[in-house]
Protein backbone atom coordinates (compact mmCIF):
# COMPACT_ATOMS: atom_id res chain seq x y z
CA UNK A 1 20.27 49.27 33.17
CA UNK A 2 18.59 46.28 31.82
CA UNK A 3 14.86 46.33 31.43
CA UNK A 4 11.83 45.14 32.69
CA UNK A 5 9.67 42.35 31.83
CA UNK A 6 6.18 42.35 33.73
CA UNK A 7 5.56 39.55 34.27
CA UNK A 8 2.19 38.28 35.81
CA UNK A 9 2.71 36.33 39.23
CA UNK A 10 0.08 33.20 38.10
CA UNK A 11 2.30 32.87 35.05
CA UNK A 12 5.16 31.13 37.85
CA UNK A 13 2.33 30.12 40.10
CA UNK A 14 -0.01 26.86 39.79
CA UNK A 15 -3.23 28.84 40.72
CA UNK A 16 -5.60 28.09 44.03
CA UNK A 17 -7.30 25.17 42.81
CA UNK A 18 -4.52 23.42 41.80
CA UNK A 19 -2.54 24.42 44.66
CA UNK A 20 -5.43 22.85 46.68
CA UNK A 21 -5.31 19.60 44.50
CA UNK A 22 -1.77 19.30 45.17
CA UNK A 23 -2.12 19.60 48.67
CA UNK A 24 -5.10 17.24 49.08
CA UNK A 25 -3.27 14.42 46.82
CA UNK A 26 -0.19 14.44 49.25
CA UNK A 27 -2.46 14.43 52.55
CA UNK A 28 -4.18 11.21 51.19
CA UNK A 29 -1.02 9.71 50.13
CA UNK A 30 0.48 10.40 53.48
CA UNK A 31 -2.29 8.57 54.82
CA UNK A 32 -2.39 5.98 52.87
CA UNK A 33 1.09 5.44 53.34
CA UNK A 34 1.07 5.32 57.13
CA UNK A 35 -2.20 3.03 57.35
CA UNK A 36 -1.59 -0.12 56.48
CA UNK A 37 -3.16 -1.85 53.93
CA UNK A 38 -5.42 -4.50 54.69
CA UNK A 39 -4.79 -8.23 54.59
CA UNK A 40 -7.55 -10.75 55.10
CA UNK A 41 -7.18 -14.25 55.24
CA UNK A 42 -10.59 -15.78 55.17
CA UNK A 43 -9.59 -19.43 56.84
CA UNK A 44 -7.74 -19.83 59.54
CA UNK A 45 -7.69 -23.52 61.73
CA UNK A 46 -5.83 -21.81 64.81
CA UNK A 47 -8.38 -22.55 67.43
CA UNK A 48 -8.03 -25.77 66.72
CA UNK A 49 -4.48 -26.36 67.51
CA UNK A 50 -4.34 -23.92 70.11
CA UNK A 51 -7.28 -25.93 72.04
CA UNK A 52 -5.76 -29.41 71.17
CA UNK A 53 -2.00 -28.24 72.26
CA UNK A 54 -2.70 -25.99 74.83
CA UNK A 55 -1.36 -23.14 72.92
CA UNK A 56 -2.18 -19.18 72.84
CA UNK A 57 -1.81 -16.93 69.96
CA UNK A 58 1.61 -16.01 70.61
CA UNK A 59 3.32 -19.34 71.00
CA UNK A 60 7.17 -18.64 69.61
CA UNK A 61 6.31 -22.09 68.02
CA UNK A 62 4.02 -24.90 67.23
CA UNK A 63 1.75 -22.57 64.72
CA UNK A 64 1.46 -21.30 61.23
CA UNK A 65 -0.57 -18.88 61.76
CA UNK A 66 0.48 -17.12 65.30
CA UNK A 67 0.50 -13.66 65.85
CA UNK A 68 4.70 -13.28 64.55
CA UNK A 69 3.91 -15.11 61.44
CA UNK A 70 0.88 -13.18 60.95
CA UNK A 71 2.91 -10.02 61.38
CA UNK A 72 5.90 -11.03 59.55
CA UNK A 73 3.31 -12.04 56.51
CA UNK A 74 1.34 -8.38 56.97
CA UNK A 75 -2.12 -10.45 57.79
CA UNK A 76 -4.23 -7.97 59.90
CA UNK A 77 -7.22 -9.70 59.70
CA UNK A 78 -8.25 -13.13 60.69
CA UNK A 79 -10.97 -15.44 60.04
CA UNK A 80 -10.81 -17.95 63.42
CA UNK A 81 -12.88 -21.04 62.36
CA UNK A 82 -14.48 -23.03 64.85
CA UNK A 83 -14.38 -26.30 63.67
CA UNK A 84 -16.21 -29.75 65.11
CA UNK A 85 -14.67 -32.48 63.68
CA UNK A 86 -15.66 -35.68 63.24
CA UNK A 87 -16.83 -37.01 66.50
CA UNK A 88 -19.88 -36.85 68.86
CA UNK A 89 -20.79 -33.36 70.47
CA UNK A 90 -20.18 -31.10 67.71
CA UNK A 91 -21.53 -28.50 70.00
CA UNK A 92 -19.37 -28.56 72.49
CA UNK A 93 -16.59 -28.55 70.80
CA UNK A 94 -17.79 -25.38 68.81
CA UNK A 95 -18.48 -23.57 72.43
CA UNK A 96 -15.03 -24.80 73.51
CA UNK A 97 -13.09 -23.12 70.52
CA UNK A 98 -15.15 -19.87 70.86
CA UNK A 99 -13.73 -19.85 74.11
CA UNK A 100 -10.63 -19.94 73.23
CA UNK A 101 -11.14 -17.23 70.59
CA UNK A 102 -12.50 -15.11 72.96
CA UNK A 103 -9.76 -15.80 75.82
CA UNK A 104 -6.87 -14.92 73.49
CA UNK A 105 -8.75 -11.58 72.49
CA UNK A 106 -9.29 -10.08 75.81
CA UNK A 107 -5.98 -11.23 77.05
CA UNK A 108 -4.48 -9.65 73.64
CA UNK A 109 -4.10 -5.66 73.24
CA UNK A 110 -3.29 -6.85 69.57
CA UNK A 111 -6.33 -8.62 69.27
CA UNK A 112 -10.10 -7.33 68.30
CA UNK A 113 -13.21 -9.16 67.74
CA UNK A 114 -14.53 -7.94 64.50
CA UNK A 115 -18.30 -7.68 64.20
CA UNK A 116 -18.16 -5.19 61.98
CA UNK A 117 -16.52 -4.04 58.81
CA UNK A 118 -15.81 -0.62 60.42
CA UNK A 119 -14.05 -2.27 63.64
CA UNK A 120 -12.18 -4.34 61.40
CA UNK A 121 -11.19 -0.87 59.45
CA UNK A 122 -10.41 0.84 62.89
CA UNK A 123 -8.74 -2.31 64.62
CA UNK A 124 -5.90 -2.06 61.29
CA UNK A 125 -5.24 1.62 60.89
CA UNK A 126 -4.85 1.20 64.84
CA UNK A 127 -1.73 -1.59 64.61
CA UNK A 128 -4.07 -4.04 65.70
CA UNK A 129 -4.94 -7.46 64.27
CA UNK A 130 -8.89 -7.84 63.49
CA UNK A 131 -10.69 -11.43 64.68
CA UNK A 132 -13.60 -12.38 62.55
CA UNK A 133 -15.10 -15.81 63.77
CA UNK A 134 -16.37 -18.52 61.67
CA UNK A 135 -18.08 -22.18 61.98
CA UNK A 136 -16.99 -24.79 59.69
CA UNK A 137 -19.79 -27.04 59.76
CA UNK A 138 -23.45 -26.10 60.84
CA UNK A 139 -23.32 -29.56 62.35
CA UNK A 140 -21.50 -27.99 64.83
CA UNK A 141 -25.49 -26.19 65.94
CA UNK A 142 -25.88 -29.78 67.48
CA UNK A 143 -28.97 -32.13 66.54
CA UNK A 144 -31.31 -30.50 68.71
CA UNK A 145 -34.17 -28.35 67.66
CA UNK A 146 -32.91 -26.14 69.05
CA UNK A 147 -30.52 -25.14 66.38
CA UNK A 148 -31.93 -21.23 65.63
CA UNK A 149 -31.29 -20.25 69.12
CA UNK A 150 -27.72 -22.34 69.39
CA UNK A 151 -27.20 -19.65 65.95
CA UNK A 152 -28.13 -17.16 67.97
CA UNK A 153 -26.03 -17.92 70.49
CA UNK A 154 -23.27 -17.92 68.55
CA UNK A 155 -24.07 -15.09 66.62
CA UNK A 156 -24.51 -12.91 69.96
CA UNK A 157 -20.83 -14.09 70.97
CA UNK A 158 -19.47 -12.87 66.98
CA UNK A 159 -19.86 -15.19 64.82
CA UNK A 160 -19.99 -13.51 61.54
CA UNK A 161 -19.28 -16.25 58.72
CA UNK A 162 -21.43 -19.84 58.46
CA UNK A 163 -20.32 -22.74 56.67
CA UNK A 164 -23.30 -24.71 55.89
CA UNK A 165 -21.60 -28.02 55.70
CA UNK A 166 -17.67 -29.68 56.05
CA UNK A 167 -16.69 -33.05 54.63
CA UNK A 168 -19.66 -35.15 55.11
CA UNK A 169 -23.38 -33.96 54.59
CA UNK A 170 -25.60 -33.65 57.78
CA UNK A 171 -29.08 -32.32 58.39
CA UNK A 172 -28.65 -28.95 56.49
CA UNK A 173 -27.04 -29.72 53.77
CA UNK A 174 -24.97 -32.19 51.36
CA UNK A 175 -21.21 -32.27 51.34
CA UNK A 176 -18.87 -32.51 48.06
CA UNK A 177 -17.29 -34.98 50.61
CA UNK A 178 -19.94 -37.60 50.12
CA UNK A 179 -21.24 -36.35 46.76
CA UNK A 180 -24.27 -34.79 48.92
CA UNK A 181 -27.31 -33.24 47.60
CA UNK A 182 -28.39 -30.19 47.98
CA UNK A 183 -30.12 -28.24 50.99
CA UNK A 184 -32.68 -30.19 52.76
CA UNK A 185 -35.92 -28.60 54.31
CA UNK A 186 -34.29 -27.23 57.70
CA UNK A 187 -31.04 -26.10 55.64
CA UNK A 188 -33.58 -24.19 53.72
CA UNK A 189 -34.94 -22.47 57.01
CA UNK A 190 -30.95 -22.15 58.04
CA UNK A 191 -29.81 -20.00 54.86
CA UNK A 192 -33.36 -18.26 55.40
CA UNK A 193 -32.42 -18.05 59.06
CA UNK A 194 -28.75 -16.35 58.65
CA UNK A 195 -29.62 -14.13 56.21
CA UNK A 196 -32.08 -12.40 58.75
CA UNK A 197 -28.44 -12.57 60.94
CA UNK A 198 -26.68 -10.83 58.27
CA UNK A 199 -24.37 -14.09 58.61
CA UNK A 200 -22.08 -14.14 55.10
CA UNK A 201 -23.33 -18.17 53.71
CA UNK A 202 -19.98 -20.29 53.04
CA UNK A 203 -20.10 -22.44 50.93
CA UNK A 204 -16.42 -24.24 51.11
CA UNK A 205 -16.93 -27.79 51.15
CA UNK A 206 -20.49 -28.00 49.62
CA UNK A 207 -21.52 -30.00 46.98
CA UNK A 208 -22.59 -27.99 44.03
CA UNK A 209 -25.91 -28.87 44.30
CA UNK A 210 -25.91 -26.70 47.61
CA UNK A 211 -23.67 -24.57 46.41
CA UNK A 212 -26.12 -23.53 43.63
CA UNK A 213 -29.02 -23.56 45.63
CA UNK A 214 -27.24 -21.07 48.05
CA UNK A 215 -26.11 -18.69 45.17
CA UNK A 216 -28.79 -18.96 42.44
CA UNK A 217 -30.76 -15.32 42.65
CA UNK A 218 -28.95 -15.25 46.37
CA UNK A 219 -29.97 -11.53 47.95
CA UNK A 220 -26.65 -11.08 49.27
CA UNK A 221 -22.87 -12.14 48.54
CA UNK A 222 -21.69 -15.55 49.34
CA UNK A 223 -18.18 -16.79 49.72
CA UNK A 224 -16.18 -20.09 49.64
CA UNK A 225 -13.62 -19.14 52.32
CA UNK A 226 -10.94 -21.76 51.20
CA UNK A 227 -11.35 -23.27 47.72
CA UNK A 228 -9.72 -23.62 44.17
CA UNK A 229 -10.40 -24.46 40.70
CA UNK A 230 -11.18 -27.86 39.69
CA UNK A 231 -9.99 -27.21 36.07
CA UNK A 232 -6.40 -26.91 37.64
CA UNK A 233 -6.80 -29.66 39.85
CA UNK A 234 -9.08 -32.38 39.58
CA UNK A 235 -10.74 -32.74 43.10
CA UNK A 236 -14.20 -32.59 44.50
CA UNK A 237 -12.61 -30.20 47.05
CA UNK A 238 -12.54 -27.53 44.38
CA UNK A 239 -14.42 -25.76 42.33
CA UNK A 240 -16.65 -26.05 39.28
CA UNK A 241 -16.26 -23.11 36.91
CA UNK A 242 -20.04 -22.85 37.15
CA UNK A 243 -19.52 -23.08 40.40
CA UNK A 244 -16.92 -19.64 40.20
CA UNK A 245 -19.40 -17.86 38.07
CA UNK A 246 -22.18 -18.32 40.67
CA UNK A 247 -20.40 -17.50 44.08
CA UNK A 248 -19.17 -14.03 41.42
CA UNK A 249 -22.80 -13.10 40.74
CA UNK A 250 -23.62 -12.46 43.93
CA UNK A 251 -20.87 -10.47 44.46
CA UNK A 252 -19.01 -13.40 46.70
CA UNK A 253 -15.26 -14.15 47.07
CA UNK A 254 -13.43 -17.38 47.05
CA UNK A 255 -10.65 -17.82 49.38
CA UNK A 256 -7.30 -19.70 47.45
CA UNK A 257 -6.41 -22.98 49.48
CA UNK A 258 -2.96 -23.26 50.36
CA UNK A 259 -3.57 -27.25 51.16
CA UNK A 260 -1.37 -28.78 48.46
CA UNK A 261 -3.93 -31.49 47.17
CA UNK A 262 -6.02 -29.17 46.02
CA UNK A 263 -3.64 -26.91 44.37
CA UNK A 264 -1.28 -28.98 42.36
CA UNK A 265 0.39 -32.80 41.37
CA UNK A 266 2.24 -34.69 39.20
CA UNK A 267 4.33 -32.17 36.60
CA UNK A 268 2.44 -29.20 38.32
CA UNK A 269 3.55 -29.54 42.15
CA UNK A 270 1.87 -27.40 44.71
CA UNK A 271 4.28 -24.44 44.76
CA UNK A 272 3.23 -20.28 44.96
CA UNK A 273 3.34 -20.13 41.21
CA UNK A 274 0.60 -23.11 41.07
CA UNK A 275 -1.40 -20.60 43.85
CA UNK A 276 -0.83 -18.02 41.61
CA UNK A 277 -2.54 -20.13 38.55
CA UNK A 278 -5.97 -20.37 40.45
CA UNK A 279 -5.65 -17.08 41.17
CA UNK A 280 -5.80 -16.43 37.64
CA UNK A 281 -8.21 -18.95 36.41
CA UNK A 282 -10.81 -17.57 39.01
CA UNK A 283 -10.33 -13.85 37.84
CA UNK A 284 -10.37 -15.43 34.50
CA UNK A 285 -13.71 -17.14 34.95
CA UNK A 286 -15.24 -15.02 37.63
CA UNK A 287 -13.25 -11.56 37.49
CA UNK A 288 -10.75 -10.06 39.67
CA UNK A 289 -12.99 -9.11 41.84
CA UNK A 290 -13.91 -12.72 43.47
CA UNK A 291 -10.59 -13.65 44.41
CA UNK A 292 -9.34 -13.65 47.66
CA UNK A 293 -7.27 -15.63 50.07
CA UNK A 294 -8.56 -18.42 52.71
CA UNK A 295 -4.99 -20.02 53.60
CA UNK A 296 -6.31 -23.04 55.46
CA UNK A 297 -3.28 -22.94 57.95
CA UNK A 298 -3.12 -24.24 61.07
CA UNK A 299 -5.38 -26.63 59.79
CA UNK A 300 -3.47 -30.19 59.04
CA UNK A 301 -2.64 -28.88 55.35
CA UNK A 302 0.19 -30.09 53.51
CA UNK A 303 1.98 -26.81 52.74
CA UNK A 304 2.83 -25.73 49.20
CA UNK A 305 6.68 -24.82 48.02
CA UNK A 306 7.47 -21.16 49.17
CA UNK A 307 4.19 -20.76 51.73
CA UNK A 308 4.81 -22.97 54.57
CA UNK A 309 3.36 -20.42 57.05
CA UNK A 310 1.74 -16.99 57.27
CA UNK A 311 4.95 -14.87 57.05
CA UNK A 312 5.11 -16.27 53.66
CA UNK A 313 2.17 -14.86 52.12
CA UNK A 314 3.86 -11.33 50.63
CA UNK A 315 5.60 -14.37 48.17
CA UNK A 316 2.37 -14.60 46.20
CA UNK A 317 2.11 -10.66 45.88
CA UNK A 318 5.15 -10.86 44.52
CA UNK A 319 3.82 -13.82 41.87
CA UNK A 320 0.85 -11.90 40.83
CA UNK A 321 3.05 -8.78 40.61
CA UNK A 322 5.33 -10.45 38.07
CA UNK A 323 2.03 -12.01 36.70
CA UNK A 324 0.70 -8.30 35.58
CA UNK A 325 -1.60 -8.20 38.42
CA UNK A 326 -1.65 -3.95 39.22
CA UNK A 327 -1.85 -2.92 42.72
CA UNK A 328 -5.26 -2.46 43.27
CA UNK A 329 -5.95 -5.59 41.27
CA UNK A 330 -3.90 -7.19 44.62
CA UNK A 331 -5.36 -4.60 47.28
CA UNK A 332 -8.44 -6.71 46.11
CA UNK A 333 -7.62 -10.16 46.59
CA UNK A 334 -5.42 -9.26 49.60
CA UNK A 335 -8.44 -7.28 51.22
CA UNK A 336 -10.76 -5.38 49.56
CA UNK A 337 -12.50 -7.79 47.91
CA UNK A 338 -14.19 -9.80 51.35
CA UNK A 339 -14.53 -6.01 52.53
CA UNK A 340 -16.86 -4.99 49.70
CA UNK A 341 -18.51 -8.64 50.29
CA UNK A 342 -18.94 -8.01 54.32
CA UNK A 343 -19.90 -4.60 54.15
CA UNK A 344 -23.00 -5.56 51.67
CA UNK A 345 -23.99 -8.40 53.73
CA UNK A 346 -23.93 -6.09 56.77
CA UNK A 347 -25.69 -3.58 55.14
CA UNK A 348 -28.62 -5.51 55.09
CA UNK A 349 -28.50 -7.44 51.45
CA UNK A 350 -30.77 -10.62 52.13
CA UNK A 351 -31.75 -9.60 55.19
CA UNK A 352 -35.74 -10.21 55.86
């Protein structure tokens, strides 16, 4: 009869605490694998066309950005802009679109208004598609002073995300549009005034005179929901790197532009590899941590090579991937980044 070894059970056995590691690691990565991740695009012109075309959310056509292209392209978060154009009554327009914003959400199971990062959290790992809402233009307040209360109004209805000016300067603030100046006495008491809000500042389509006076020693994190980098592509559109560098200090994002005169010309066409360049130039200049993505669909954009809607967006993932960009480097810029930006602003950073 053979021997005996005694042998000590541990010896075979990974002991308690590493049996409880084990078994916490694979309950987060189960979770993580069944929540999705998130996917924020930051600018978002669908109000517009849906108002102008008589169109909801889930037309089968006639958008970029409609509910199956923002499902086919994994966006679960959405940044609806109201934007007043160029023509008289900006305010009524701006009230019109929020209507629309809010008709498609409570007609929508898929849809919730986000006025919170936490709802916008819950409204993802539920299936659901979260609805941040934006002005593009504080022209759209009216001319009225009145213009804290219109805020207000707006604010009390969700708006979450103010851009201070669009293509031409008004009474807040000058425009890169116009070569504007900078913030004028009430566009003073307006960044004052949504800060109080907790409103996240945008400052897409400033001039950089506004731009710095908005982000220089700011209190909280400002964003430019949809620009690039005017060292790739010469246009006052886009951005300075000073201009990068500032919005980053703060703790801000910036939103790529998918509109192709801003992203590329000549021997450099607008294509997802040209995206994927100001990607890099503004983690480059400003760190990883500022970029983010502001489409501009669904807002008269000429669309680049490979990202002609929504659905297309997992193509630049799969840029930056090949690029060297790690996963949590594109977790950021797909997500996390605006997150960490919201949640400060929210949390009461600038607030008086």
């Amino acid at each position: 009869m053979a021997s005996v070894v005694a042998v000590s059970y541990r010896e075979f056995t990974p002991s308690a605490t590493a049996l409880e590691s084990m078994i916490v690691t694979l309950i987060l990565a189960s979770a993580f694998a069944q929540s999705p991740e998130l996917q924020v695009d930051l600018h978002l012109d669908t109000p517009t066309q849906m108002f102008t075309k008589g169109l909801h959310l889930d037309a089968p056509t006639g958008l970029e950005a409609g509910i199956s292209q923002l499902v086919a392209g994994e966006t679960n978060v959405v940044v609806e802009v109201l934007w007043p154009p160029r023509k008289p009554d900006h305010r009524k327009r701006a009230f019109d679109l929020l209507g629309v914003v809010e008709g498609e959400v409570s007609q929508s199971e898929r849809l919730v208004l986000a006025r919170e990062p936490s709802v916008a959290r819950d409204a993802v790992a539920g299936g659901q598609i979260a609805v941040l809402i934006s002005m593009e233009g504080a022209h759209g307040l009216g001319t009225g002073d009145d213009w804290r209360d219109v805020l207000d109004q707006f604010y009390d209805r969700g708006l979450r995300l103010l851009g201070v000016t669009w293509s031409f300067s008004n009474r807040f603030a000058g425009s890169s549009g116009d070569q504007g100046g900078g913030l004028t006495a009430e566009g003073r008491e307006l960044v004052k005034h949504a800060r109080a809000k907790r409103i996240i500042l945008d400052v897409s389509h400033a001039s950089p005179e506004t731009t710095s006076e908005i982000c220089t020693a700011s209190p909280a994190p400002v964003i430019a929901s949809h620009s690039n980098c005017r060292t790739l592509r010469s246009h006052t559109r886009n951005l300075t790197d000073d201009e990068i560098r500032c919005i980053s200090a703060t703790g801000g994002v910036i939103g790529l532009n998918f509109h192709a005169p801003f992203v590329g010309g000549g021997d450099k066409p607008a294509s997802v590899a040209r995206v994927a360049d100001h990607a890099d130039h503004l983690a480059k200049v400003g760190g990883h941590g500022v970029v983010a993505l502001g489409s501009d669909f669904d807002g008269y954009i000429k669309k680049p090579i490979g990202l002609e809607d929504a659905s297309k967006i997992p193509e630049l993932w799969a840029e930056l991937r090949r690029r060297g960009w790690t996963d949590v480097q594109i977790r950021g810029i797909r997500g996390e980044n605006f997150m960490r930006a919201w949640t400060a602003v929210r949390a009461g950073a600038g607030s008086d």
